[in-house]
PDB file of N, CA and C in Angstrom:
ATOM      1  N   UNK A   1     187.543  46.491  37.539  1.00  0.00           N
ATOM      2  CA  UNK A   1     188.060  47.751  38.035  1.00  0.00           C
ATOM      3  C   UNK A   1     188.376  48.643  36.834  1.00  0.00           C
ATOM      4  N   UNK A   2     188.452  49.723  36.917  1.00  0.00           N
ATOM      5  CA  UNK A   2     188.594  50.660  35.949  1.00  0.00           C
ATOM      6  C   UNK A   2     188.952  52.139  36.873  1.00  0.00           C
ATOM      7  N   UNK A   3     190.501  52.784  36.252  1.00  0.00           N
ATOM      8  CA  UNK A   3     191.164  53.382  36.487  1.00  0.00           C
ATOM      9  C   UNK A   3     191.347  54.600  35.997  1.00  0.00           C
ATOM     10  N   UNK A   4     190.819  55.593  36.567  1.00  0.00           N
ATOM     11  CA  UNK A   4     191.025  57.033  35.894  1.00  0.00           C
ATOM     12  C   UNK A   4     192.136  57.831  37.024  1.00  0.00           C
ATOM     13  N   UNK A   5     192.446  58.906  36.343  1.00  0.00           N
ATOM     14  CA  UNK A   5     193.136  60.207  36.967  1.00  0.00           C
ATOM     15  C   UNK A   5     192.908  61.535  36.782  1.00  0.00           C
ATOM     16  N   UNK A   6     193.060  62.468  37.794  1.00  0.00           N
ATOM     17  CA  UNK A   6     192.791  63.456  37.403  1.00  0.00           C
ATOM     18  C   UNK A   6     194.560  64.540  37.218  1.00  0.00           C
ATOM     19  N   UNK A   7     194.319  65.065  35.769  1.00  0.00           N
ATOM     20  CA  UNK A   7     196.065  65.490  36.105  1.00  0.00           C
ATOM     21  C   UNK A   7     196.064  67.016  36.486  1.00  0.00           C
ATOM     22  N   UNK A   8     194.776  67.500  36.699  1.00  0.00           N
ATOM     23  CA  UNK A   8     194.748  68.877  37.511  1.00  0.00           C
ATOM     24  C   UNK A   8     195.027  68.856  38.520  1.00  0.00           C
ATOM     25  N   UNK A   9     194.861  67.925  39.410  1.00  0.00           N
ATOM     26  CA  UNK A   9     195.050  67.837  40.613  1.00  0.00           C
ATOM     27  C   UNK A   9     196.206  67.539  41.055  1.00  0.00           C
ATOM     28  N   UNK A  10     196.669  66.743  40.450  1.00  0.00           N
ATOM     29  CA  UNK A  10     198.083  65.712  40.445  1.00  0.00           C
ATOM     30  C   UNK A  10     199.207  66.502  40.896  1.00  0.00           C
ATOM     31  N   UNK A  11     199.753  66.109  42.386  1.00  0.00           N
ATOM     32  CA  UNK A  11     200.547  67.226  43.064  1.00  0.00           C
ATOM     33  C   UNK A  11     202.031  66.070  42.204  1.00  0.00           C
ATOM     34  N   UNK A  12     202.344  65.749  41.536  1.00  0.00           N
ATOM     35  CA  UNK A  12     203.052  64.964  41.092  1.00  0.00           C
ATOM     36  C   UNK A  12     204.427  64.325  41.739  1.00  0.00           C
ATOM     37  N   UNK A  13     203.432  63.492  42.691  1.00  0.00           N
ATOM     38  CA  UNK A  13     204.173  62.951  44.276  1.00  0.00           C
ATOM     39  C   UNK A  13     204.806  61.420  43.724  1.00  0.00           C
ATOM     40  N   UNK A  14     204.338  61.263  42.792  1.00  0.00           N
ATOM     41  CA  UNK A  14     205.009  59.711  41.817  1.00  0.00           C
ATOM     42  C   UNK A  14     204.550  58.693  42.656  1.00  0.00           C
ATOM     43  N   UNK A  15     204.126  58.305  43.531  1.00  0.00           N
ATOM     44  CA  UNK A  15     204.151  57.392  44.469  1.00  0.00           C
ATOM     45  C   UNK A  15     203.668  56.179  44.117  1.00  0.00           C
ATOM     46  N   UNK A  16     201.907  56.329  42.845  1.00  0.00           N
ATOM     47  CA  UNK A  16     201.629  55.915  42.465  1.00  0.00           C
ATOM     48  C   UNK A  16     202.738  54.887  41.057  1.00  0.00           C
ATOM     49  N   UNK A  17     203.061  55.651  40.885  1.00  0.00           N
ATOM     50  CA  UNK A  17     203.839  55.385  39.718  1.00  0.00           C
ATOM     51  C   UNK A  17     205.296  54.341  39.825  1.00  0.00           C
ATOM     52  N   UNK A  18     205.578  54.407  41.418  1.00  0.00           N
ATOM     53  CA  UNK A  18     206.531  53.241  41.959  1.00  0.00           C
ATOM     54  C   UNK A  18     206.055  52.364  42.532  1.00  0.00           C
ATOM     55  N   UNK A  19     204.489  52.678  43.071  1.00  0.00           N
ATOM     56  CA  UNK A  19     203.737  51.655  43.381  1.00  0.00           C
ATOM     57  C   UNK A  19     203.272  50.598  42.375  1.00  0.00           C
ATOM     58  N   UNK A  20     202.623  50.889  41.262  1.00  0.00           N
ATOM     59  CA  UNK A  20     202.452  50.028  40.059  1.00  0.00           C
ATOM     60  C   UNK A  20     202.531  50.765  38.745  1.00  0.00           C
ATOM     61  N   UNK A  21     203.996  50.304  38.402  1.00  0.00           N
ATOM     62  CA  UNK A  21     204.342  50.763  36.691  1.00  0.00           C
ATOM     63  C   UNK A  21     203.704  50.115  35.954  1.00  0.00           C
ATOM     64  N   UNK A  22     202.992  48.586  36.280  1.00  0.00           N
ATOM     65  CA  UNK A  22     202.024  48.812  35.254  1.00  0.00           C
ATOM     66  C   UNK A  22     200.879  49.142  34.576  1.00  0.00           C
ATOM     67  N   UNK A  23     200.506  50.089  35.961  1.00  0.00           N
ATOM     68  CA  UNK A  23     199.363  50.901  35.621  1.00  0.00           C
ATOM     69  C   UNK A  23     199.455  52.444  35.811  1.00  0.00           C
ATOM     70  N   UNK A  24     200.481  53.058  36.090  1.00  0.00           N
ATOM     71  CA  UNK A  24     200.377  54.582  36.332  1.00  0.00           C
ATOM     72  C   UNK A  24     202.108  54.696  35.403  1.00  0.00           C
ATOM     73  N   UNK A  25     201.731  56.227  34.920  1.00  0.00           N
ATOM     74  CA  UNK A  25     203.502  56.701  34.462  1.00  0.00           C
ATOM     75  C   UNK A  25     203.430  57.645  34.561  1.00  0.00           C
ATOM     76  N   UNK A  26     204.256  59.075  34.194  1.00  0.00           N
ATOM     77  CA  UNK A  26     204.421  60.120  34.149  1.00  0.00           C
ATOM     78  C   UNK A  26     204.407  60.874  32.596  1.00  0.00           C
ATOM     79  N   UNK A  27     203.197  61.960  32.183  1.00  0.00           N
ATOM     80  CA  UNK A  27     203.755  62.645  30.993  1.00  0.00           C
ATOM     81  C   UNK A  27     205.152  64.026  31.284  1.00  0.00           C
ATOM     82  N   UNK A  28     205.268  64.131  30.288  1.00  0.00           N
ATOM     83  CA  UNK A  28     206.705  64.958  30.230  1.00  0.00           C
ATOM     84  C   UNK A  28     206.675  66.315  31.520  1.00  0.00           C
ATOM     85  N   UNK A  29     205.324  66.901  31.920  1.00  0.00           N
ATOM     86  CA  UNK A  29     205.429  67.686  33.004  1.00  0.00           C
ATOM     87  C   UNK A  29     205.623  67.119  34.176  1.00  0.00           C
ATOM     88  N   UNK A  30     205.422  65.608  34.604  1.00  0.00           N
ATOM     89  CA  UNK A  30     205.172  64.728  35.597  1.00  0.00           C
ATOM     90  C   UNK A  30     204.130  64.668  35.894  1.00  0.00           C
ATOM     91  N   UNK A  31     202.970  64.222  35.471  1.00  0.00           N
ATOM     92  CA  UNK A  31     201.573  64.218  35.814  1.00  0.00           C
ATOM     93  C   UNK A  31     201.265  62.785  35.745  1.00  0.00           C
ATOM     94  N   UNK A  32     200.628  62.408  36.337  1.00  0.00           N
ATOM     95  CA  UNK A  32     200.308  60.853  36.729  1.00  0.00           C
ATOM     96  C   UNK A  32     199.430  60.738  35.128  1.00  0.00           C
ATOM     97  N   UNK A  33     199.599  59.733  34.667  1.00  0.00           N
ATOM     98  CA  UNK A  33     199.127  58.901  33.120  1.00  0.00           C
ATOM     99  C   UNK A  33     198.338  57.644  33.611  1.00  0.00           C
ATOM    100  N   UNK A  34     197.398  57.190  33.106  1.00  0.00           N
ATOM    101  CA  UNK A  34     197.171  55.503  33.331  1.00  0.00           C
ATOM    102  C   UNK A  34     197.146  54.974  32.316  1.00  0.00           C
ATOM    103  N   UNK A  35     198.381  53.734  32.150  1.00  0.00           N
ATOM    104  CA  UNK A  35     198.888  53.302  31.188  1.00  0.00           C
ATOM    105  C   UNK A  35     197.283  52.273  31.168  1.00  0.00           C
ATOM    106  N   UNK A  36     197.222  51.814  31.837  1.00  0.00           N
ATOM    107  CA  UNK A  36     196.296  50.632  31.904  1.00  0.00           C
ATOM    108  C   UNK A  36     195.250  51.127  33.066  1.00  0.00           C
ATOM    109  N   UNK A  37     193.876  51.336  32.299  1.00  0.00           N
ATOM    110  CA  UNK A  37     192.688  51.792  33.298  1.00  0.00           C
ATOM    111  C   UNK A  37     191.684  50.016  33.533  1.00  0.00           C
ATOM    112  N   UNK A  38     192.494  49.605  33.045  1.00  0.00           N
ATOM    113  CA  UNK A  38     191.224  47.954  33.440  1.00  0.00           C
ATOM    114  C   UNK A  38     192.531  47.095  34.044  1.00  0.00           C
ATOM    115  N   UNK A  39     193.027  47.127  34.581  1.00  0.00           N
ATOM    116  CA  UNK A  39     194.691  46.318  35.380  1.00  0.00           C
ATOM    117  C   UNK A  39     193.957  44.844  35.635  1.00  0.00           C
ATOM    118  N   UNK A  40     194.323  43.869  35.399  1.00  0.00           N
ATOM    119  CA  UNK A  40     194.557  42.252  35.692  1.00  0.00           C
ATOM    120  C   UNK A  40     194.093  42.764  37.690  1.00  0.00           C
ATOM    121  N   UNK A  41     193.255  41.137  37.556  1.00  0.00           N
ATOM    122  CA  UNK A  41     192.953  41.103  39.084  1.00  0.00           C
ATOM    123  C   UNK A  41     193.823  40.996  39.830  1.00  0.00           C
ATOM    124  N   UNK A  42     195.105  41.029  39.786  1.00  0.00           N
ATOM    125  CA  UNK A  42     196.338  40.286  40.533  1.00  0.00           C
ATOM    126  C   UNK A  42     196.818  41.797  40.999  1.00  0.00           C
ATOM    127  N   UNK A  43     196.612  43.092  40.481  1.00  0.00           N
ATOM    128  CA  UNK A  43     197.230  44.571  40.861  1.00  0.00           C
ATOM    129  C   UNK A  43     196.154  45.135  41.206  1.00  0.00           C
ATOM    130  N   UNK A  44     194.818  44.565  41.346  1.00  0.00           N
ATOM    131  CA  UNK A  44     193.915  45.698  42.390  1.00  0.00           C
ATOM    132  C   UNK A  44     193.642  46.103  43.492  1.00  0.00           C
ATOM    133  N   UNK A  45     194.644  45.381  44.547  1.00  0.00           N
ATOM    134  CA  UNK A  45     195.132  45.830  45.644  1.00  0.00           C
ATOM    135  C   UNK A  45     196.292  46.648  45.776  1.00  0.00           C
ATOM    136  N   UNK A  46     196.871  46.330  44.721  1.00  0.00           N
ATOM    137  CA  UNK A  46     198.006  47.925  44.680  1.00  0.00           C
ATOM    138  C   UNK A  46     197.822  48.871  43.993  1.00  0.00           C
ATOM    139  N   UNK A  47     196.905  48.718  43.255  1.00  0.00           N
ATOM    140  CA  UNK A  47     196.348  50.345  42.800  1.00  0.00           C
ATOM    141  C   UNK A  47     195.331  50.747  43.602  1.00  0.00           C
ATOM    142  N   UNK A  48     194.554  49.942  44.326  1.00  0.00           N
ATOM    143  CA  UNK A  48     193.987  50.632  45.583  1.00  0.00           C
ATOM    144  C   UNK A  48     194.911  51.003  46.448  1.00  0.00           C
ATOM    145  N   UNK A  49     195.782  50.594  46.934  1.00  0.00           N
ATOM    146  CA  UNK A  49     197.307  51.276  47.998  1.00  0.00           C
ATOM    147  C   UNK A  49     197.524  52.613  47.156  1.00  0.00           C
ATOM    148  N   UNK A  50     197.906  52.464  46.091  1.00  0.00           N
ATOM    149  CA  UNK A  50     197.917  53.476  45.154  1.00  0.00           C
ATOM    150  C   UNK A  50     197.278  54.821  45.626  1.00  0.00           C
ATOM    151  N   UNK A  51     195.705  54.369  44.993  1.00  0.00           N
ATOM    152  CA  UNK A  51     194.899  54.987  45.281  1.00  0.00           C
ATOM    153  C   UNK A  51     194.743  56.036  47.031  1.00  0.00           C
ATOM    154  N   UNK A  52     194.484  54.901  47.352  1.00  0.00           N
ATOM    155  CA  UNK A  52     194.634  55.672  48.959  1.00  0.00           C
ATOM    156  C   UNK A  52     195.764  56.587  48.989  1.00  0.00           C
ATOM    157  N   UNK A  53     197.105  56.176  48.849  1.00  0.00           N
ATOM    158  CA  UNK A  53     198.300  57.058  48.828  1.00  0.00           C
ATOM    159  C   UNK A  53     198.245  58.048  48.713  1.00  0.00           C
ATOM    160  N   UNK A  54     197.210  58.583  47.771  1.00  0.00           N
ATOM    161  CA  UNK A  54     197.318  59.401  47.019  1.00  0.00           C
ATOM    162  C   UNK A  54     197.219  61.259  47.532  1.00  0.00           C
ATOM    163  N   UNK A  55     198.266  61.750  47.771  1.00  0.00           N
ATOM    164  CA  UNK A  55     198.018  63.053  48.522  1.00  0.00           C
ATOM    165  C   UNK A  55     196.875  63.881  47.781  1.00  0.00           C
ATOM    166  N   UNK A  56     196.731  64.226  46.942  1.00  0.00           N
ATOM    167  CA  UNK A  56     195.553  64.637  46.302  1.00  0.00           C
ATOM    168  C   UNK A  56     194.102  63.931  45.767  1.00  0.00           C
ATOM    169  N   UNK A  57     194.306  62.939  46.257  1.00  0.00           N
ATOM    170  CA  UNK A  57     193.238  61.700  45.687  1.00  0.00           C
ATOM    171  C   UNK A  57     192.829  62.086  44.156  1.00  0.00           C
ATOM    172  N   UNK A  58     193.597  61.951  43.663  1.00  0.00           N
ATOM    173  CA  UNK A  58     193.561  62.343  41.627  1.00  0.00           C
ATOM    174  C   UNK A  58     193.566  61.005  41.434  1.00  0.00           C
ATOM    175  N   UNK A  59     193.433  59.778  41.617  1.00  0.00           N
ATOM    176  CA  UNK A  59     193.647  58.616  41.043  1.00  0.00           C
ATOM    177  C   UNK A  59     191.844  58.108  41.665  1.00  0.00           C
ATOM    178  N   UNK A  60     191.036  58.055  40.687  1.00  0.00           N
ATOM    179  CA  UNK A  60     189.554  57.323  40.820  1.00  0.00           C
ATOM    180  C   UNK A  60     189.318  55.689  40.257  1.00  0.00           C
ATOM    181  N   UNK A  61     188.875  54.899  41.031  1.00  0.00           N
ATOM    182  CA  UNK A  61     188.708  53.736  41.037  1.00  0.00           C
ATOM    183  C   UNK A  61     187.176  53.328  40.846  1.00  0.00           C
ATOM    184  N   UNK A  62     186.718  52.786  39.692  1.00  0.00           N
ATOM    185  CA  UNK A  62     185.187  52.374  39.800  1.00  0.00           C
ATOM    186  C   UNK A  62     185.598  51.139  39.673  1.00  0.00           C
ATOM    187  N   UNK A  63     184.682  50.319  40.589  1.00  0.00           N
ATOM    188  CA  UNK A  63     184.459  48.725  40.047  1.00  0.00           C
ATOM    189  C   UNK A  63     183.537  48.489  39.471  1.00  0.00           C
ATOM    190  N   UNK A  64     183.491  47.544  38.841  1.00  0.00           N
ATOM    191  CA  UNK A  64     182.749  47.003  37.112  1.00  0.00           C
ATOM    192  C   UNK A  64     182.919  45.189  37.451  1.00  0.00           C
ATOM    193  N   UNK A  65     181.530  45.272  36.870  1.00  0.00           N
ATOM    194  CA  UNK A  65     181.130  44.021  37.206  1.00  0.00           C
ATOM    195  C   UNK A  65     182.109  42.923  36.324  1.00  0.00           C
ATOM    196  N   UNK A  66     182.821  41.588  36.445  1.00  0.00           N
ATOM    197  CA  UNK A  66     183.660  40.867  35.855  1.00  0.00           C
ATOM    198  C   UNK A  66     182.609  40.166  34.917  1.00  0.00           C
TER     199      UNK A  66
END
């Protein structure tokens, strides 16, 4: 998996960011960050929750072969 964002879009709803701190944070305007764009197999169902959540869908998910 591999984790991008878009921070134009980013209505900066945090949701992501209480969903998994260890892959999303906030820069100083509040714009969604991805601390970690390749997350351990054990959080790719919550950064897909994440993902879906997402009122602006600014959070993109490609999967990549293991």
């Amino acid at each position: 998996m591999h984790v991008s964002a878009t921070k134009d879009t980013c209505a900066v709803a945090s949701l992501c960011v209480y969903g998994v701190p260890e892959v999303f944070d906030q820069d100083e305007d509040g714009l969604v960050e991805v601390l970690d764009p390749n997350p351990s197999g054990e959080l790719h169902d919550a950064v897909r929750h994440a993902a879906r959540g997402c009122p602006t869908r600014s959070i993109h998910i490609r999967d990549v072969p293991a």
